[in-house]
C-alpha atoms as a PDB file:
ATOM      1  CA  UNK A   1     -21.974  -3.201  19.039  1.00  0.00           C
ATOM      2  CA  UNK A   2     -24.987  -0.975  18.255  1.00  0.00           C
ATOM      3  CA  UNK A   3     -28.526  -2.404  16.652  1.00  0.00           C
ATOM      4  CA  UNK A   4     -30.212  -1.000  13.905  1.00  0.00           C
ATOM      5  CA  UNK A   5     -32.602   0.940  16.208  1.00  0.00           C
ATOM      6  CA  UNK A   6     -29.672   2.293  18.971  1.00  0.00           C
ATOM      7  CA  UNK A   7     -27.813   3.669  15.923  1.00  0.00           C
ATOM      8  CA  UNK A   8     -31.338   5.113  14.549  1.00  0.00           C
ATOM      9  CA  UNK A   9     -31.734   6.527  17.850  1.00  0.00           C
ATOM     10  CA  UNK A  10     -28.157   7.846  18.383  1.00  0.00           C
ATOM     11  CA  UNK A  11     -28.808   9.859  15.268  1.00  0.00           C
ATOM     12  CA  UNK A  12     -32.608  11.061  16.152  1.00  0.00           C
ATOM     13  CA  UNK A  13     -31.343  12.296  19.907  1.00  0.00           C
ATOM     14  CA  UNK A  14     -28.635  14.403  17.485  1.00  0.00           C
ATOM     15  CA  UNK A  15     -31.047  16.476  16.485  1.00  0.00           C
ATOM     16  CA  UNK A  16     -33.057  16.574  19.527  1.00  0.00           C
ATOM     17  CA  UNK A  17     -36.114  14.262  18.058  1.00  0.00           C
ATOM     18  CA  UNK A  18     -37.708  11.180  20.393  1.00  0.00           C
ATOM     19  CA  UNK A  19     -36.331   7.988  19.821  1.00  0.00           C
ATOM     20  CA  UNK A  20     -38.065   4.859  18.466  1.00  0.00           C
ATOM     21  CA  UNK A  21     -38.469   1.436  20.260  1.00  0.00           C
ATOM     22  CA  UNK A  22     -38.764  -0.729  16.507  1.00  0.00           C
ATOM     23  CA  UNK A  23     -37.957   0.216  13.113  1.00  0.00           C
ATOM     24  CA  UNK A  24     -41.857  -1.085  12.529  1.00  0.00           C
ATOM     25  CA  UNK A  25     -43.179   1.398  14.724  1.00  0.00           C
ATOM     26  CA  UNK A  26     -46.542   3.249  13.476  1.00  0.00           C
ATOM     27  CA  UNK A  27     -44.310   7.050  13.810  1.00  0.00           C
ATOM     28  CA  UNK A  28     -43.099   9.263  10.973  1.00  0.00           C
ATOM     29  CA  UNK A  29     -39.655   8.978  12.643  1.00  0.00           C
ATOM     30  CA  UNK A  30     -39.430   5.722  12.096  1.00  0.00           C
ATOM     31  CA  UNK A  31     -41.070   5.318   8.248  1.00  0.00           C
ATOM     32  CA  UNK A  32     -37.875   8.179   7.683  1.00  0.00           C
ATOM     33  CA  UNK A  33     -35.925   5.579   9.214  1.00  0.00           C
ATOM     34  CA  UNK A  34     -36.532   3.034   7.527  1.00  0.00           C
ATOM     35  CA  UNK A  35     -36.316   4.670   4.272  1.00  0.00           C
ATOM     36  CA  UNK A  36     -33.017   6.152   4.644  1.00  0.00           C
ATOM     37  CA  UNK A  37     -31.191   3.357   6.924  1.00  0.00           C
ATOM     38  CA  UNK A  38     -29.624   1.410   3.991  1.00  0.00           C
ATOM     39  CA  UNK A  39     -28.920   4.454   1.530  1.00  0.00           C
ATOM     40  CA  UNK A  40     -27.262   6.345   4.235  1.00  0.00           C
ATOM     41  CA  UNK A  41     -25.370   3.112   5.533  1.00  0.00           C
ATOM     42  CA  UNK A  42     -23.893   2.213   2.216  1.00  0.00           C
ATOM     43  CA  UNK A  43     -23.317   5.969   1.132  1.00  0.00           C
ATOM     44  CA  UNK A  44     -21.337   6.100   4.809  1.00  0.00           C
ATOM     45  CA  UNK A  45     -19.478   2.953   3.746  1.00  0.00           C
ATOM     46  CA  UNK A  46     -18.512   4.398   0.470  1.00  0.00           C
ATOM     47  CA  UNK A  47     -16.865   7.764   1.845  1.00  0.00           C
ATOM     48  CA  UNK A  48     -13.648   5.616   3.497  1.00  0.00           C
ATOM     49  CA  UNK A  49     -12.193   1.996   3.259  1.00  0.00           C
ATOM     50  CA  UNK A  50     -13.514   0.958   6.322  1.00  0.00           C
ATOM     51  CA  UNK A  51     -11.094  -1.870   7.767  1.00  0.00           C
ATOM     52  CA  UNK A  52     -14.062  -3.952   8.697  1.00  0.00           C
ATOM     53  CA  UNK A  53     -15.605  -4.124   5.003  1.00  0.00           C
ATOM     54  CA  UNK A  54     -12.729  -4.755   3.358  1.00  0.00           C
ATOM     55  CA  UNK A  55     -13.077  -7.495   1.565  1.00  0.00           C
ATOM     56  CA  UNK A  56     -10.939  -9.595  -1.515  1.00  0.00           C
ATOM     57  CA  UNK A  57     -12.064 -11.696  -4.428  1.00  0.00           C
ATOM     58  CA  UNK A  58     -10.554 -12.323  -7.926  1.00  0.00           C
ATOM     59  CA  UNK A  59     -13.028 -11.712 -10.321  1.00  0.00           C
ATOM     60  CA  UNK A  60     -14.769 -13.835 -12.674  1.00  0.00           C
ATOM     61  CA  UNK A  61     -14.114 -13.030 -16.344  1.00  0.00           C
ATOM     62  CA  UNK A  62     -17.795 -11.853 -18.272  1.00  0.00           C
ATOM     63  CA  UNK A  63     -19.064 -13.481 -21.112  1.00  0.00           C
ATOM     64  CA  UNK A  64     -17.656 -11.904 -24.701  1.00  0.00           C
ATOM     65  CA  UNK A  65     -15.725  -8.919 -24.497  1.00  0.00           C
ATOM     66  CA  UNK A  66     -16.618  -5.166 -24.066  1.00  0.00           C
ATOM     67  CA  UNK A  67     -17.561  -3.247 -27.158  1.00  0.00           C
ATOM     68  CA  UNK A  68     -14.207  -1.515 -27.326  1.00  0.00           C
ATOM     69  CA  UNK A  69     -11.307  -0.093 -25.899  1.00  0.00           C
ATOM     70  CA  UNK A  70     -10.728  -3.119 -23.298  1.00  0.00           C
ATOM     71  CA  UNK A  71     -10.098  -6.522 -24.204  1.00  0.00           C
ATOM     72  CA  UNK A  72     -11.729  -7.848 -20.650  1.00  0.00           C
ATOM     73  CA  UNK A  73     -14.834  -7.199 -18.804  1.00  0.00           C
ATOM     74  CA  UNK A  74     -15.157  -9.210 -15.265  1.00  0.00           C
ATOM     75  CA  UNK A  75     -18.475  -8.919 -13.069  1.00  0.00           C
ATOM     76  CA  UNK A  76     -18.078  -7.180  -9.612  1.00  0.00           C
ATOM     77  CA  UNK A  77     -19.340  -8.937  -6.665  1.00  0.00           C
ATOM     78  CA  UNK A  78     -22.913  -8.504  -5.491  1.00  0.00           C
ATOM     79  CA  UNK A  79     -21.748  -7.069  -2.580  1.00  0.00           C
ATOM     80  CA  UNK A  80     -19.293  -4.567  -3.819  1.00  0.00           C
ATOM     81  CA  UNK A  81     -19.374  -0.908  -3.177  1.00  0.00           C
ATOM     82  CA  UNK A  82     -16.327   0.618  -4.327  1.00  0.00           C
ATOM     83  CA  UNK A  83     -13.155  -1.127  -5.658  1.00  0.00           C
ATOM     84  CA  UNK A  84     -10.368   0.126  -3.796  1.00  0.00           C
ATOM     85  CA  UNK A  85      -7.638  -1.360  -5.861  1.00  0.00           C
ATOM     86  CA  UNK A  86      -6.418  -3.918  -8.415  1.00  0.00           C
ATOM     87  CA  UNK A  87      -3.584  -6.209  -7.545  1.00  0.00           C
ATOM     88  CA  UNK A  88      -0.390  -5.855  -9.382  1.00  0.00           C
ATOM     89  CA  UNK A  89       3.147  -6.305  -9.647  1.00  0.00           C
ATOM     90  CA  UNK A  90       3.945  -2.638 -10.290  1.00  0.00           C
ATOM     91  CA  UNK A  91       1.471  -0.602  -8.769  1.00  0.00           C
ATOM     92  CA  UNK A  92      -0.300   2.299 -11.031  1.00  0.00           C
ATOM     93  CA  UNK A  93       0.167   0.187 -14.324  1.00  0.00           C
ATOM     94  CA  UNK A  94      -3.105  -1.487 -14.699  1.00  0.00           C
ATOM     95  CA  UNK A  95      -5.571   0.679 -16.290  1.00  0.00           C
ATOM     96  CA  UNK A  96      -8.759  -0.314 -15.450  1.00  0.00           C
ATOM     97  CA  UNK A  97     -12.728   1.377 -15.655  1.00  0.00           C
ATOM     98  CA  UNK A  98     -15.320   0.546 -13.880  1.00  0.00           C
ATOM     99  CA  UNK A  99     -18.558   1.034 -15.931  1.00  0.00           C
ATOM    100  CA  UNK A 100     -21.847  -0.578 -14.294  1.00  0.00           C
ATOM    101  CA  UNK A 101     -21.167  -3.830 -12.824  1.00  0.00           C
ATOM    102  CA  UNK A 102     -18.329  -4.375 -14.633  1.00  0.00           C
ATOM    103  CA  UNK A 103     -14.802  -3.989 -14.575  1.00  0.00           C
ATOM    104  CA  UNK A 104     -13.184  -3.659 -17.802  1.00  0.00           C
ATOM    105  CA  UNK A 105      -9.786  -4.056 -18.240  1.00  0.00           C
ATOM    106  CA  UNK A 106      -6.590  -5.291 -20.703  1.00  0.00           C
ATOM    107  CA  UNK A 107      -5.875  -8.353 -18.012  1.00  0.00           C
ATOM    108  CA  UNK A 108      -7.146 -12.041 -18.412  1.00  0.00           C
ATOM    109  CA  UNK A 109      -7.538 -12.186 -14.878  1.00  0.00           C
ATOM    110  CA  UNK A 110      -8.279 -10.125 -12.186  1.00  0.00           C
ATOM    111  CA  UNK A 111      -8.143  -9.986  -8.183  1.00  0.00           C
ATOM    112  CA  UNK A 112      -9.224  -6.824  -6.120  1.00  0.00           C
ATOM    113  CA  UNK A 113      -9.801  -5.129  -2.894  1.00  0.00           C
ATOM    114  CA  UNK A 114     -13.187  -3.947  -2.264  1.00  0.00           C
ATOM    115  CA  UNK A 115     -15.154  -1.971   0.325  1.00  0.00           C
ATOM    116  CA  UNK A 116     -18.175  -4.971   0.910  1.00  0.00           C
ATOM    117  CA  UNK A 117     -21.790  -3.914   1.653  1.00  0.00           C
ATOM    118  CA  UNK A 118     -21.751  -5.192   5.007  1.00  0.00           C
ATOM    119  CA  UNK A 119     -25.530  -5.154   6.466  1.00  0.00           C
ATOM    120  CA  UNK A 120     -24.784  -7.038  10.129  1.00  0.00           C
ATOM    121  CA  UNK A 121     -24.610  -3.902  12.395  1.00  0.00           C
ATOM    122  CA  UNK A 122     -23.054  -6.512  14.741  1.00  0.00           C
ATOM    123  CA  UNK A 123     -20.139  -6.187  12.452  1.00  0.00           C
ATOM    124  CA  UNK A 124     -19.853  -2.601  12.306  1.00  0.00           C
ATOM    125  CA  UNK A 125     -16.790  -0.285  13.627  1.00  0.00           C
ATOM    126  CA  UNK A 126     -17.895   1.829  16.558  1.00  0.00           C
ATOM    127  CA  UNK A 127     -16.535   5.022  14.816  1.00  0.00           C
ATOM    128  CA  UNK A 128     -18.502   3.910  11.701  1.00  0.00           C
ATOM    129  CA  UNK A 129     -21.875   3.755  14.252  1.00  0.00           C
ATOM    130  CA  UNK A 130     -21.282   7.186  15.205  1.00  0.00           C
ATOM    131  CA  UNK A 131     -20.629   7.888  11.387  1.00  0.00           C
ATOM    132  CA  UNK A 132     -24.076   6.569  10.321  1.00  0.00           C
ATOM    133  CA  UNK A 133     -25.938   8.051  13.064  1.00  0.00           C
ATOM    134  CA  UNK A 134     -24.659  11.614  12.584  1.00  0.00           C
ATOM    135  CA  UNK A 135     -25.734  11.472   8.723  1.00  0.00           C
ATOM    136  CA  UNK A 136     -28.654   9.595   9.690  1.00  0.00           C
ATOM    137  CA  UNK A 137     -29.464  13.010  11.830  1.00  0.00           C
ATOM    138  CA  UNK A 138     -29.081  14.820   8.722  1.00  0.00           C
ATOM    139  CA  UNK A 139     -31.715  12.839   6.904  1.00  0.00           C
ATOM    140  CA  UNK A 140     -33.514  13.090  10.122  1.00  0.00           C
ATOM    141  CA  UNK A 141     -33.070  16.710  10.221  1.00  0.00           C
ATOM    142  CA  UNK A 142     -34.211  17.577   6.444  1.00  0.00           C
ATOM    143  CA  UNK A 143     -37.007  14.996   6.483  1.00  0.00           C
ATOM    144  CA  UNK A 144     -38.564  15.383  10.075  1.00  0.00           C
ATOM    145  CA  UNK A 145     -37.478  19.095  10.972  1.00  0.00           C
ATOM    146  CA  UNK A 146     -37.182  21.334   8.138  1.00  0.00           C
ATOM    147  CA  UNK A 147     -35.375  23.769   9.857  1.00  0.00           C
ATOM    148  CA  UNK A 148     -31.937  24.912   8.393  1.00  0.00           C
ATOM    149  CA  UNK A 149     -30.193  25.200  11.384  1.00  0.00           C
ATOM    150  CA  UNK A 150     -30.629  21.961  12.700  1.00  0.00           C
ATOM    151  CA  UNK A 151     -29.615  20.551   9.080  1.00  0.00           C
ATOM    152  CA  UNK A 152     -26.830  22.553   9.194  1.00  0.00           C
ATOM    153  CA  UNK A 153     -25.501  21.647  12.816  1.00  0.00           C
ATOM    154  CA  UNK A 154     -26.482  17.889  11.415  1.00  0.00           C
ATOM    155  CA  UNK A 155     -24.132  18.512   8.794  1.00  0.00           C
ATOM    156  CA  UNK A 156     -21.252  20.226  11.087  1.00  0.00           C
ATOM    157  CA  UNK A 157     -21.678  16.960  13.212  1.00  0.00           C
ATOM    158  CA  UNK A 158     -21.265  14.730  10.542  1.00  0.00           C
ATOM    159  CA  UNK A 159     -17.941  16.092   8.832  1.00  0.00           C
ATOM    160  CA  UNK A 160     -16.490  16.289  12.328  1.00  0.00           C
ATOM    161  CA  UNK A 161     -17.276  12.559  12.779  1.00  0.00           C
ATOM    162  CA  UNK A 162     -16.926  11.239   9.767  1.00  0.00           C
ATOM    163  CA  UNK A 163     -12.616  13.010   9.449  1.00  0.00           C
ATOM    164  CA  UNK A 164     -12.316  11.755  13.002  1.00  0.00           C
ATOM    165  CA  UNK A 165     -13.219   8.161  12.513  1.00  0.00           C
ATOM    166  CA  UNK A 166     -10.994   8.336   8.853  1.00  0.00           C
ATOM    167  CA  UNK A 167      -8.062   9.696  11.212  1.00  0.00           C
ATOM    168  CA  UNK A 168      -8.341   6.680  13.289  1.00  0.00           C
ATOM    169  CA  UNK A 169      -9.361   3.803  11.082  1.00  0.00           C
ATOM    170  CA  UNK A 170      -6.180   5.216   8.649  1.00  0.00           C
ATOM    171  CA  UNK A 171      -3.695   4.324  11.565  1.00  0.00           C
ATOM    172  CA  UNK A 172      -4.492   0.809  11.539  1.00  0.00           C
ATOM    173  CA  UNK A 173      -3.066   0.320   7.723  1.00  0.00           C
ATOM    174  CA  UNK A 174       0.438   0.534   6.651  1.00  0.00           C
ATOM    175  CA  UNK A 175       0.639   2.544   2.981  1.00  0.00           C
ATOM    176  CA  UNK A 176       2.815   0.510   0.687  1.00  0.00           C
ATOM    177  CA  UNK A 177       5.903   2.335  -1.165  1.00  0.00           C
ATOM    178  CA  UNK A 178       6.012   2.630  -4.364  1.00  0.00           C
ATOM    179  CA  UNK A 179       9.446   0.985  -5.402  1.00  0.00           C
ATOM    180  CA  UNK A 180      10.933   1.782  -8.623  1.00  0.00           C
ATOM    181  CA  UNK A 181      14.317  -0.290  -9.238  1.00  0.00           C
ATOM    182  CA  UNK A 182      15.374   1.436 -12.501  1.00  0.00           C
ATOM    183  CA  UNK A 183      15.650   4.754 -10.389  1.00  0.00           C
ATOM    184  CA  UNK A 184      17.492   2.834  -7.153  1.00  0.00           C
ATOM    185  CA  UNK A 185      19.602   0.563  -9.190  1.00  0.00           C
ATOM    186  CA  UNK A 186      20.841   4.093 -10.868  1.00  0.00           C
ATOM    187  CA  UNK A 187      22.980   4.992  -8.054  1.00  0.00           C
END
């Protein structure tokens, strides 16, 4: 698996730029680095349910209850991203916002699926490496080049990666049916 500075690199060589031997190092490439590694790693996490950093928990309910509408409010892990779903008997029947660091809801109790800020590159996905890199390039590109171009080929590169990696993390889940009885037990 790729370090911090190979996937740093991967993504500064994308745009033709030198590479960097520490994330400390006394180079504008690297201060850009540094200041857009953890944005662009959990904005890159965001855009897909990575299999890797998906993670489970049932939620704690919140002190009191929300101001109105919902009867429930239940704190989101520290290390959530994006809630990818609820779990329920009947899928789609559990309306649910989330608003902050909250999820507010009409259940008592609550269990989801999450996308997990996962920081230990060791842990990453290959395809999500090449992911991060290619839209580190187009930091890289807008911050270190200025030239539209290049932050436009950055950008090409990126989209290309970033549906090719979906394409291939997608076939290692199985989609659930929805099953309605009433409609089934009809015939």
């Amino acid at each position: 698996m790729s370090s911090q500075v190979e996937i740093v690199n991967q993504g500064l060589t994308l745009i033709g730029d030198q590479i960097i031997a520490a994330m400390s190092d006394d180079n504008d490439r690297a201060r850009v680095a540094t200041l857009f590694f953890d944005d662009m790693r959990d904005a890159v996490l965001r855009t897909h349910p990575w299999g890797f950093a998906k993670t489970r928990a049932e939620l704690a309910e919140a002190a009191g209850t929300p101001e109105f509408d919902y009867t429930h409010h239940f704190t989101l892990p520290g290390n959530c991203l994006r809630v990818l779903e609820v779990e329920e008997d009947h899928p789609g029947q559990i309306e649910y916002s989330i608003e902050g660091r909250k999820l507010l809801c009409y259940e008592s109790t609550m269990k989801i699926l999450y996308i997990a800020k996962v920081t230990e590159t060791g842990n990453f996905d290959a395809l999500f490496c090449d992911c991060l890199s290619a839209r580190l390039a187009m930091a890289f590109a807008m911050a270190l080049s200025k030239q539209k171009t290049l932050i436009e080929m950055a950008a090409r590169i990126y989209e290309m990666k970033i549906g090719e990696a979906k394409t291939v993390d997608g076939l290692e889940s199985v989609r659930r049916e929805i099953y309605n009885q009433t409609l089934t037990g009809i015939r």
